[in-house]
PDB file of N, CA and C in Angstrom:
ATOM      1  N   UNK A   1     256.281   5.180 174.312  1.00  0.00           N
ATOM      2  CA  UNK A   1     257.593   4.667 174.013  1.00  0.00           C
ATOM      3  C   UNK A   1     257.480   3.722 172.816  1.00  0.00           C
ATOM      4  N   UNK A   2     258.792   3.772 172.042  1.00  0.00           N
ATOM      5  CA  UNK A   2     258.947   2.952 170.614  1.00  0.00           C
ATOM      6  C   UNK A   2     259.846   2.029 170.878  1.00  0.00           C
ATOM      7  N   UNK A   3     259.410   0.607 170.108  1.00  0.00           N
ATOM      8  CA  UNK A   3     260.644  -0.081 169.785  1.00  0.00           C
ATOM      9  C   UNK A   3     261.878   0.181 169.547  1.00  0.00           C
ATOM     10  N   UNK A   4     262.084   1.821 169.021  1.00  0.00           N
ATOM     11  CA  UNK A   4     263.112   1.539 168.605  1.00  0.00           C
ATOM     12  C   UNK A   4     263.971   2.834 170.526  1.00  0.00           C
ATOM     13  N   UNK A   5     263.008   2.944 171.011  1.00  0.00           N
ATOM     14  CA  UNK A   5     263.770   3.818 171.856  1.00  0.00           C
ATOM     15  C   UNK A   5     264.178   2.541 172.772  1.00  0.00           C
ATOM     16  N   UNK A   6     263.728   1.503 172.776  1.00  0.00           N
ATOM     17  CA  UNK A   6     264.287   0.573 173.850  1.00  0.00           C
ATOM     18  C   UNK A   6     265.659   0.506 173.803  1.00  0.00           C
ATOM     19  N   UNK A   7     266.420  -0.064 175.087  1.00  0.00           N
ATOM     20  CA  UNK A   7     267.686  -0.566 174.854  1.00  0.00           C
ATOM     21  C   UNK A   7     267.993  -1.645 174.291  1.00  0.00           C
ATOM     22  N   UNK A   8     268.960  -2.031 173.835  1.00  0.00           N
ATOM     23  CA  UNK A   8     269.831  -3.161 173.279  1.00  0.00           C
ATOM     24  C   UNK A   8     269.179  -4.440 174.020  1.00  0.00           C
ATOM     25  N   UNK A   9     270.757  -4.812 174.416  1.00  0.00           N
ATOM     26  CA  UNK A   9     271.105  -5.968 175.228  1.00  0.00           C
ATOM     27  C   UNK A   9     271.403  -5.253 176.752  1.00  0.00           C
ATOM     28  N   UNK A  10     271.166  -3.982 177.568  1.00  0.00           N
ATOM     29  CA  UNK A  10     271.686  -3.417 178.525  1.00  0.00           C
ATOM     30  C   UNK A  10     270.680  -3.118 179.176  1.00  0.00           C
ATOM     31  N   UNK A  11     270.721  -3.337 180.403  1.00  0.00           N
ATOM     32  CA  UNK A  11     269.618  -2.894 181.722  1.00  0.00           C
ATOM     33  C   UNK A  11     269.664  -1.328 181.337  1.00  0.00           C
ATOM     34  N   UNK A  12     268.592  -0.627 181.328  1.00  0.00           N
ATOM     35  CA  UNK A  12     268.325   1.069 181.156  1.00  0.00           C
ATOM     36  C   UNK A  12     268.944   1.530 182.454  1.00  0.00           C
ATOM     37  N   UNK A  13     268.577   1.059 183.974  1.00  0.00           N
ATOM     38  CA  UNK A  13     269.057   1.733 184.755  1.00  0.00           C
ATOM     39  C   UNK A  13     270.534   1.000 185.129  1.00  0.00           C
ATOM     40  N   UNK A  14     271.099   0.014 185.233  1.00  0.00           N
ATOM     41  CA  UNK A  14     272.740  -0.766 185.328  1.00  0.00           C
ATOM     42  C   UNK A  14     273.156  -1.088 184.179  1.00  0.00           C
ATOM     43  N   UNK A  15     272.885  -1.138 183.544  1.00  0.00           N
ATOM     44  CA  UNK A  15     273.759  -1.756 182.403  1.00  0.00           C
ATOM     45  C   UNK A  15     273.794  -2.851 181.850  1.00  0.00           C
ATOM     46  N   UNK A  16     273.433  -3.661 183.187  1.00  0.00           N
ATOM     47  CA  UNK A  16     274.053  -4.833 182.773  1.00  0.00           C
ATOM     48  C   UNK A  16     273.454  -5.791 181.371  1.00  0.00           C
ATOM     49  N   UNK A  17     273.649  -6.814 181.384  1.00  0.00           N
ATOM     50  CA  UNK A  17     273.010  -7.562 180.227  1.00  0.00           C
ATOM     51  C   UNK A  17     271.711  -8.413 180.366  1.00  0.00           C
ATOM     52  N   UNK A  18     270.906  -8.215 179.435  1.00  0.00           N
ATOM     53  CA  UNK A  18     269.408  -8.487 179.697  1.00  0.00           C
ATOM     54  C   UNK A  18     269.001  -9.989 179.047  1.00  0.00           C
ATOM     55  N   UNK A  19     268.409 -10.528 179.735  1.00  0.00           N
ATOM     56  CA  UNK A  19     268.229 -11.831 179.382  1.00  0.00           C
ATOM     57  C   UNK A  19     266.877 -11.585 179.093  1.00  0.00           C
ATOM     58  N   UNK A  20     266.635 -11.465 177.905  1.00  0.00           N
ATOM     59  CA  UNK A  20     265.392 -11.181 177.356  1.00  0.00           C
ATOM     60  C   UNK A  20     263.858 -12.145 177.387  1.00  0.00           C
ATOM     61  N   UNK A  21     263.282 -12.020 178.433  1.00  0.00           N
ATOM     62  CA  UNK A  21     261.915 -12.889 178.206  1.00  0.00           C
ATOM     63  C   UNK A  21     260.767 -12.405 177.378  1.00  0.00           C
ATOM     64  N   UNK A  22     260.701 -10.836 177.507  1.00  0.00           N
ATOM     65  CA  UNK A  22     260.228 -10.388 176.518  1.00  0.00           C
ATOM     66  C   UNK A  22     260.558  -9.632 175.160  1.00  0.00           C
ATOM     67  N   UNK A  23     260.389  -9.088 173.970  1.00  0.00           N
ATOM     68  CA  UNK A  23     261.070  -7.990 173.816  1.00  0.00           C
ATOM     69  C   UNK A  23     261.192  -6.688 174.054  1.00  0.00           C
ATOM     70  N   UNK A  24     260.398  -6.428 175.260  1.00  0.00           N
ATOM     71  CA  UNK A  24     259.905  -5.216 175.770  1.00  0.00           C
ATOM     72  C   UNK A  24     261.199  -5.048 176.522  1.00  0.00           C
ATOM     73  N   UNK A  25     261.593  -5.717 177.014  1.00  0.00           N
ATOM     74  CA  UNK A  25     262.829  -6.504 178.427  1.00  0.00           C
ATOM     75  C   UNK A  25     263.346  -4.934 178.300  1.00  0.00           C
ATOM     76  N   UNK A  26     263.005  -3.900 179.252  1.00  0.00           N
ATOM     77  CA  UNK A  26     264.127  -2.746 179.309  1.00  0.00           C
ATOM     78  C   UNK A  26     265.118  -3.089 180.797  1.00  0.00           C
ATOM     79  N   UNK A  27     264.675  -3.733 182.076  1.00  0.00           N
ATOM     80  CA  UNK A  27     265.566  -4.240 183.017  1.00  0.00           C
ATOM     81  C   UNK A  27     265.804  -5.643 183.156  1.00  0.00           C
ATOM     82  N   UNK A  28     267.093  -5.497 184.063  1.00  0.00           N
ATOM     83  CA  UNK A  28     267.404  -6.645 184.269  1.00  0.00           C
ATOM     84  C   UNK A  28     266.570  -7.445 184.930  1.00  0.00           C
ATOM     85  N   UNK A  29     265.928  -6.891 186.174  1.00  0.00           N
ATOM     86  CA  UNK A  29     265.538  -7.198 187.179  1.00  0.00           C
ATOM     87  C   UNK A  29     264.331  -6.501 187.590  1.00  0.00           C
ATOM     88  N   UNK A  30     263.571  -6.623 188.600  1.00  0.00           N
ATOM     89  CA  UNK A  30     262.303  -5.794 189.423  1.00  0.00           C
ATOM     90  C   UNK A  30     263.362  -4.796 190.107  1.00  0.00           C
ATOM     91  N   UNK A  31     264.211  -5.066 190.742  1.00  0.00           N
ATOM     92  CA  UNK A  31     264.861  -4.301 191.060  1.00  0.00           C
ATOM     93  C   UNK A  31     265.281  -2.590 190.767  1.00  0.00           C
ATOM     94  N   UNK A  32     266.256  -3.243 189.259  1.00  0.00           N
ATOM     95  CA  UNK A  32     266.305  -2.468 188.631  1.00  0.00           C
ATOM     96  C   UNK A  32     265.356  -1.610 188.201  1.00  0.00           C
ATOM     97  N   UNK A  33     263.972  -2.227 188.036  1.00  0.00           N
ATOM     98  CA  UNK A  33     262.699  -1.404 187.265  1.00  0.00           C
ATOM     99  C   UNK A  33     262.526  -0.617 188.515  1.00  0.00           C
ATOM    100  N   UNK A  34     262.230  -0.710 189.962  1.00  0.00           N
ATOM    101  CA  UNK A  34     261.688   0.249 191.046  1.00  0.00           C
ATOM    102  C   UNK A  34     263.211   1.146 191.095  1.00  0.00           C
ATOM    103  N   UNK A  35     263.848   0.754 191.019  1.00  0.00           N
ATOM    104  CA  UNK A  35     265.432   1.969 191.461  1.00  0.00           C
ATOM    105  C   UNK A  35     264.949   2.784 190.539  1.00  0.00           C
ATOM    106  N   UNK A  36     264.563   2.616 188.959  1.00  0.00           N
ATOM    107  CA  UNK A  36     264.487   3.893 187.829  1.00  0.00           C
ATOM    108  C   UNK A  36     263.387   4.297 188.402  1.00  0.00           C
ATOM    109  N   UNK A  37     262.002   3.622 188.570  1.00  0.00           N
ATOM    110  CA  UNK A  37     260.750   4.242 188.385  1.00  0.00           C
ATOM    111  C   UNK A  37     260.896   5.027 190.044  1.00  0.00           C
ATOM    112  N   UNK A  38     261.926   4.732 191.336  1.00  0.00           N
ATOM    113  CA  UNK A  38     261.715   5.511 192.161  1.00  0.00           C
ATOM    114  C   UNK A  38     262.203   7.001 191.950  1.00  0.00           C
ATOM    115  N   UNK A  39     263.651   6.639 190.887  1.00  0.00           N
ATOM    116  CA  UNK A  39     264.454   7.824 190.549  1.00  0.00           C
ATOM    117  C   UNK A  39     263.660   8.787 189.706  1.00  0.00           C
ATOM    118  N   UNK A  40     262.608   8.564 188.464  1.00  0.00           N
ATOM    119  CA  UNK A  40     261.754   9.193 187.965  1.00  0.00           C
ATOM    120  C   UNK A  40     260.752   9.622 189.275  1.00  0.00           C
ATOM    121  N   UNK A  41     260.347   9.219 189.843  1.00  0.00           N
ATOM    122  CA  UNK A  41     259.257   9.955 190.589  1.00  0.00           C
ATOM    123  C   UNK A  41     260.380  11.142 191.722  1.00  0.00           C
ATOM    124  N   UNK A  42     261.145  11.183 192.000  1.00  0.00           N
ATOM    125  CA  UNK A  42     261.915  11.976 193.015  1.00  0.00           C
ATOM    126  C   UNK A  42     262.250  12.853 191.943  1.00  0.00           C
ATOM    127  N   UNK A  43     262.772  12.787 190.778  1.00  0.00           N
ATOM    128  CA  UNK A  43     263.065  13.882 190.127  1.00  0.00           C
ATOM    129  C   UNK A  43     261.851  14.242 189.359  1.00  0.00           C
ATOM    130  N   UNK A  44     260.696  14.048 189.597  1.00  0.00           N
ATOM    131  CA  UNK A  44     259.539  15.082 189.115  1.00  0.00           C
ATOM    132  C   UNK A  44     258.956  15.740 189.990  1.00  0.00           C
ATOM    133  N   UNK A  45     259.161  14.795 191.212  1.00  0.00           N
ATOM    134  CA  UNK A  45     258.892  15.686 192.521  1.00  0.00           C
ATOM    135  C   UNK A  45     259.515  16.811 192.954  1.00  0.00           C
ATOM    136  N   UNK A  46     260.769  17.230 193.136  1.00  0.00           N
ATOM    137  CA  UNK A  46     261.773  18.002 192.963  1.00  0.00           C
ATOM    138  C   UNK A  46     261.810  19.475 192.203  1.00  0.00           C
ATOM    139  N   UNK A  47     261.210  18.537 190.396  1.00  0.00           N
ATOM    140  CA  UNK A  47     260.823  19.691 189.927  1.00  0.00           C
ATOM    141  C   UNK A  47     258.992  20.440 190.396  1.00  0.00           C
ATOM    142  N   UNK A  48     258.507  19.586 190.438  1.00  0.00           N
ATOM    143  CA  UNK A  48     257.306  20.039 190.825  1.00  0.00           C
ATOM    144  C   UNK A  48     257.567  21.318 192.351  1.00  0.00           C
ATOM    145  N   UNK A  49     258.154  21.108 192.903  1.00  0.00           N
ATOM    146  CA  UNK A  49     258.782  21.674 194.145  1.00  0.00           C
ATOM    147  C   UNK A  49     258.887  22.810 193.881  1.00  0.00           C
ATOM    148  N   UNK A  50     260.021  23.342 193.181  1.00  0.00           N
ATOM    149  CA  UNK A  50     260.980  24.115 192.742  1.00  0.00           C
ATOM    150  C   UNK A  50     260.290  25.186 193.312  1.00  0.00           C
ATOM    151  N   UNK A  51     260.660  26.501 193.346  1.00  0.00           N
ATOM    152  CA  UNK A  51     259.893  27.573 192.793  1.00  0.00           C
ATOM    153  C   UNK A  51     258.824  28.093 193.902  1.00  0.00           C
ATOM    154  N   UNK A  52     258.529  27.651 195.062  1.00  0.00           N
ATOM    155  CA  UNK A  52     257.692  27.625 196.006  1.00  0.00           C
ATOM    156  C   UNK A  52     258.650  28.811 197.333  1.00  0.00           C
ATOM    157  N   UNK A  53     258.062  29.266 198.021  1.00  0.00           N
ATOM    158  CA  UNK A  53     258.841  30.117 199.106  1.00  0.00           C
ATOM    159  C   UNK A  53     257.311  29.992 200.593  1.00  0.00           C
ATOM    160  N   UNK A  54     258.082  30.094 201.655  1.00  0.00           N
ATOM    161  CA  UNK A  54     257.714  30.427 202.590  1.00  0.00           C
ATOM    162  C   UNK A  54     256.591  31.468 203.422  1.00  0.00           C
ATOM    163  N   UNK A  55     255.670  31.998 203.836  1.00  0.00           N
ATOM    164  CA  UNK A  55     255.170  33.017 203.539  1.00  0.00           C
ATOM    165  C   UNK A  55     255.451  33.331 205.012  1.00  0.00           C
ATOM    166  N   UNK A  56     256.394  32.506 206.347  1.00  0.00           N
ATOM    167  CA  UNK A  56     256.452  33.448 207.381  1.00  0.00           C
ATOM    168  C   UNK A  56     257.724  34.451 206.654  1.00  0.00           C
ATOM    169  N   UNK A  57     258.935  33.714 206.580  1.00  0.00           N
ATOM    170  CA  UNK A  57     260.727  34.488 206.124  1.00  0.00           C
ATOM    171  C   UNK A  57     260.527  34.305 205.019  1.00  0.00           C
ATOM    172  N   UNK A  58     259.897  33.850 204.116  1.00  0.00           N
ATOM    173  CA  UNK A  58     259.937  34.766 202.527  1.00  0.00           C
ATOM    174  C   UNK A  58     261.458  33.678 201.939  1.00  0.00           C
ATOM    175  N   UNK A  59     261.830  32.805 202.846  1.00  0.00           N
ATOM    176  CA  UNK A  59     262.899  31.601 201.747  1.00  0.00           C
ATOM    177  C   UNK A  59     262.399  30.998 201.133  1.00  0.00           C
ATOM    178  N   UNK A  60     262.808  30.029 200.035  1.00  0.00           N
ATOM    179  CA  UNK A  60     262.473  29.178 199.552  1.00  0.00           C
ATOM    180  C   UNK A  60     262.122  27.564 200.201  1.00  0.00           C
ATOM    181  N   UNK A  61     261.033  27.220 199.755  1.00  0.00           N
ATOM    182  CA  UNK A  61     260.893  25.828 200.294  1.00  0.00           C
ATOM    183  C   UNK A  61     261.479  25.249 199.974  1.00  0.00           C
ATOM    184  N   UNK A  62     262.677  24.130 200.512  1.00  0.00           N
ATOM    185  CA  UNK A  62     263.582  23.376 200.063  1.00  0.00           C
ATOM    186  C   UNK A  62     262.339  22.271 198.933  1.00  0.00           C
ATOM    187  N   UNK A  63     263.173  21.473 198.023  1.00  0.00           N
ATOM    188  CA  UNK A  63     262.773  21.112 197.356  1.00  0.00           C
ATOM    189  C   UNK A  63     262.743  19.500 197.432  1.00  0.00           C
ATOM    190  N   UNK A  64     263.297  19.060 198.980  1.00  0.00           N
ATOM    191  CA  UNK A  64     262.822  18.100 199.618  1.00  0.00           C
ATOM    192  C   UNK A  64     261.609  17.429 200.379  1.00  0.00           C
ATOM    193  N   UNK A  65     261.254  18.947 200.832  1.00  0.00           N
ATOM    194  CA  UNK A  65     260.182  18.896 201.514  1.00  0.00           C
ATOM    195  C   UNK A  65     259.005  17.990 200.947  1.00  0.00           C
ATOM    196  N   UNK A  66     257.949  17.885 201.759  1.00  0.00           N
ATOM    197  CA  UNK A  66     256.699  17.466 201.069  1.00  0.00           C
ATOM    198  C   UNK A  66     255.903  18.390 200.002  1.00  0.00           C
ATOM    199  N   UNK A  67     254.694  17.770 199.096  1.00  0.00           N
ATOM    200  CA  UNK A  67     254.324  18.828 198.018  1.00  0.00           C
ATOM    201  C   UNK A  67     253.535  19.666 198.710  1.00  0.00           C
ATOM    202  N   UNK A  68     253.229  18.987 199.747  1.00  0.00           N
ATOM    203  CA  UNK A  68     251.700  20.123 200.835  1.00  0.00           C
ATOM    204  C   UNK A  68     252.896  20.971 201.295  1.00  0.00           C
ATOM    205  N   UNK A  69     254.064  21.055 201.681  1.00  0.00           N
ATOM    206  CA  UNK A  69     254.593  21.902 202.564  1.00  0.00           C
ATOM    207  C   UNK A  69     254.497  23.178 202.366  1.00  0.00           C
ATOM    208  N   UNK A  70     253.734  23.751 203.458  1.00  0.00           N
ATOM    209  CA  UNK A  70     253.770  25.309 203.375  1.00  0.00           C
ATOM    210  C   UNK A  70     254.606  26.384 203.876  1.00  0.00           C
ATOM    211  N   UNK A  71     255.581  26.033 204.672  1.00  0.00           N
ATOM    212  CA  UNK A  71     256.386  26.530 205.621  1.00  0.00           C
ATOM    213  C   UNK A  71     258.084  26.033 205.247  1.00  0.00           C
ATOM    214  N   UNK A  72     258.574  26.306 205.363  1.00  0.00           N
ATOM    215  CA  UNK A  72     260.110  26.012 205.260  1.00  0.00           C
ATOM    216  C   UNK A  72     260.639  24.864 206.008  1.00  0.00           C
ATOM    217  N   UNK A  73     260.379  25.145 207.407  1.00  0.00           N
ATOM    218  CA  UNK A  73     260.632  24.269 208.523  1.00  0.00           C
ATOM    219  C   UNK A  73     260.240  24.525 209.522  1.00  0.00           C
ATOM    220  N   UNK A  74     260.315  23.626 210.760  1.00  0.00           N
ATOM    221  CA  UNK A  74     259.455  23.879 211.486  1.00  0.00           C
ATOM    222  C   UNK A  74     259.634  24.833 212.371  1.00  0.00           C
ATOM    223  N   UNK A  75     260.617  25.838 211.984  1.00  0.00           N
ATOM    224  CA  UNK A  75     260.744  26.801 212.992  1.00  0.00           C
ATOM    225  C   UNK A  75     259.497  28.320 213.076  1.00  0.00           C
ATOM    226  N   UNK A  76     259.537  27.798 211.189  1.00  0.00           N
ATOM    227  CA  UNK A  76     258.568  29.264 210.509  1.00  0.00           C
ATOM    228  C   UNK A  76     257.606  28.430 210.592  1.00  0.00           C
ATOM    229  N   UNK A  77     257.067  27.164 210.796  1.00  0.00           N
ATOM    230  CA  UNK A  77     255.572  26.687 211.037  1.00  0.00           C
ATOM    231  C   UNK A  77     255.331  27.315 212.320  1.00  0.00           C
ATOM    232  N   UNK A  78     256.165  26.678 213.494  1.00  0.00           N
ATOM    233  CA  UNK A  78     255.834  27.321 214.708  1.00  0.00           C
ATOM    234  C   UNK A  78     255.735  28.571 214.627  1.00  0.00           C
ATOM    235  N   UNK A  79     256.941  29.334 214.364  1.00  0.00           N
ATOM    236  CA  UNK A  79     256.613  31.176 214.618  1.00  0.00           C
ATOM    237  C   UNK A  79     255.322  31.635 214.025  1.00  0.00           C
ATOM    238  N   UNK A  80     254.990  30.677 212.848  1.00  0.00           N
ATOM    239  CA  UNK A  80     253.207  30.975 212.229  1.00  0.00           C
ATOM    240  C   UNK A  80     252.284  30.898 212.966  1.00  0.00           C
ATOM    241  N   UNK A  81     252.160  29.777 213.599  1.00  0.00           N
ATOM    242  CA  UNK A  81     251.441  29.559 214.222  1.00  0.00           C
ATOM    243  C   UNK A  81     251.401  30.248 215.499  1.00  0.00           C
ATOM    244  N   UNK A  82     252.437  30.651 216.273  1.00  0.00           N
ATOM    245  CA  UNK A  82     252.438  31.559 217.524  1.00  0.00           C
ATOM    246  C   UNK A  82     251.757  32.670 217.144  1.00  0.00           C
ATOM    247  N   UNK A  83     252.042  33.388 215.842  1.00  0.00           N
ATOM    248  CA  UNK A  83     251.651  34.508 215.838  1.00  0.00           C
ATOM    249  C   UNK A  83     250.155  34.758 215.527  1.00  0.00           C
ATOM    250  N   UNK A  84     249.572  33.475 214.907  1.00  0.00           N
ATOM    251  CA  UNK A  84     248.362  33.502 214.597  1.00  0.00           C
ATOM    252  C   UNK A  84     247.180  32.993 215.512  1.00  0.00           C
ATOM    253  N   UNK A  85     248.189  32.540 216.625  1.00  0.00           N
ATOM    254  CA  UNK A  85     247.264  32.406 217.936  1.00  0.00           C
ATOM    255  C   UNK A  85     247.642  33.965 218.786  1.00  0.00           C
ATOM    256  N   UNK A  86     248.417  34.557 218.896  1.00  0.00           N
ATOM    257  CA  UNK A  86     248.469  35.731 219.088  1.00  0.00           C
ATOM    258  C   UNK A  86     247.706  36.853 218.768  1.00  0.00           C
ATOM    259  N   UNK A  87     247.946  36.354 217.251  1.00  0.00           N
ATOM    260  CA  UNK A  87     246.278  37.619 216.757  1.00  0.00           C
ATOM    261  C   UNK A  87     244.919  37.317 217.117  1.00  0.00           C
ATOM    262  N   UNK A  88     244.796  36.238 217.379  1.00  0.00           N
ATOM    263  CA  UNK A  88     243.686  35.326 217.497  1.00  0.00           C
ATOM    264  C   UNK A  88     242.903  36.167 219.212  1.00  0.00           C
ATOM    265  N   UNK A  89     243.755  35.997 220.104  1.00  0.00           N
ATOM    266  CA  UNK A  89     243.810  36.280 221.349  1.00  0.00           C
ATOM    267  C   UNK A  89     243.873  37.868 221.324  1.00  0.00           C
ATOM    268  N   UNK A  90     244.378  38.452 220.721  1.00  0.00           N
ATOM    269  CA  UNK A  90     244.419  39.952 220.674  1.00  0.00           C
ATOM    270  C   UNK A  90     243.021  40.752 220.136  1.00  0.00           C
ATOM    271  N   UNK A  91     242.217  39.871 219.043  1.00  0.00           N
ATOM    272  CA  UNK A  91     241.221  40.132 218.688  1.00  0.00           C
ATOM    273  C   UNK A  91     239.399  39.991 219.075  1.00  0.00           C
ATOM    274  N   UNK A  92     240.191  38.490 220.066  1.00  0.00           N
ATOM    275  CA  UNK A  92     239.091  38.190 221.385  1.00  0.00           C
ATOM    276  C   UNK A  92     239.122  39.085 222.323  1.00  0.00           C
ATOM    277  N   UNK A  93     240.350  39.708 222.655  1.00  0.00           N
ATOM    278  CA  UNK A  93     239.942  40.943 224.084  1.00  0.00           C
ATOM    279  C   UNK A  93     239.894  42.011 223.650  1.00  0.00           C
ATOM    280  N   UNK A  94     239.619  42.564 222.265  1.00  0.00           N
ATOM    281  CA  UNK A  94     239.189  44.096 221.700  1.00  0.00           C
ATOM    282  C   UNK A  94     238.099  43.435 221.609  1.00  0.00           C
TER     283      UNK A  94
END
């Protein structure tokens, strides 16, 4: 980041007016600095997400989920898992 991309006199994430201690000063507040830097990390997470699907029903992983999530929800975790103790058991008595 450049001097000149900073803001003015205006909080980056409220607006409001910055009482400058440094000239770096992009928030008003700590506040303000964790609300942006939480809002940047949820929307890279999100995108990082995207694009992922399920491998019991073949939907998409919501893009809430966690980044480990492998399953949709816990209905297709469970039905995974039933079925893979199923094969499991089917392959012990052949």
């Amino acid at each position: 980041m450049r001097l000149d991309d900073l803001p003015g006199d205006s909080c980056a994430f409220c607006g409001a007016s910055i009482e400058h201690k440094t000239v770096r000063a992009m928030y008003c507040n700590y506040t303000c600095r964790n609300r942006d830097r939480h809002r940047l990390d949820r929307e890279s997470r999100l995108e990082a997400n995207a694009g992922r699907t399920c491998p019991h029903c073949g939907e998409p992983i919501p893009a809430h989920c966690r980044a480990d999530a492998v399953y949709c929800g816990l209905n297709c975790k469970l039905a995974a898992a039933y079925r893979r103790r199923k094969e499991r058991l089917g392959k012990a008595r052949a």
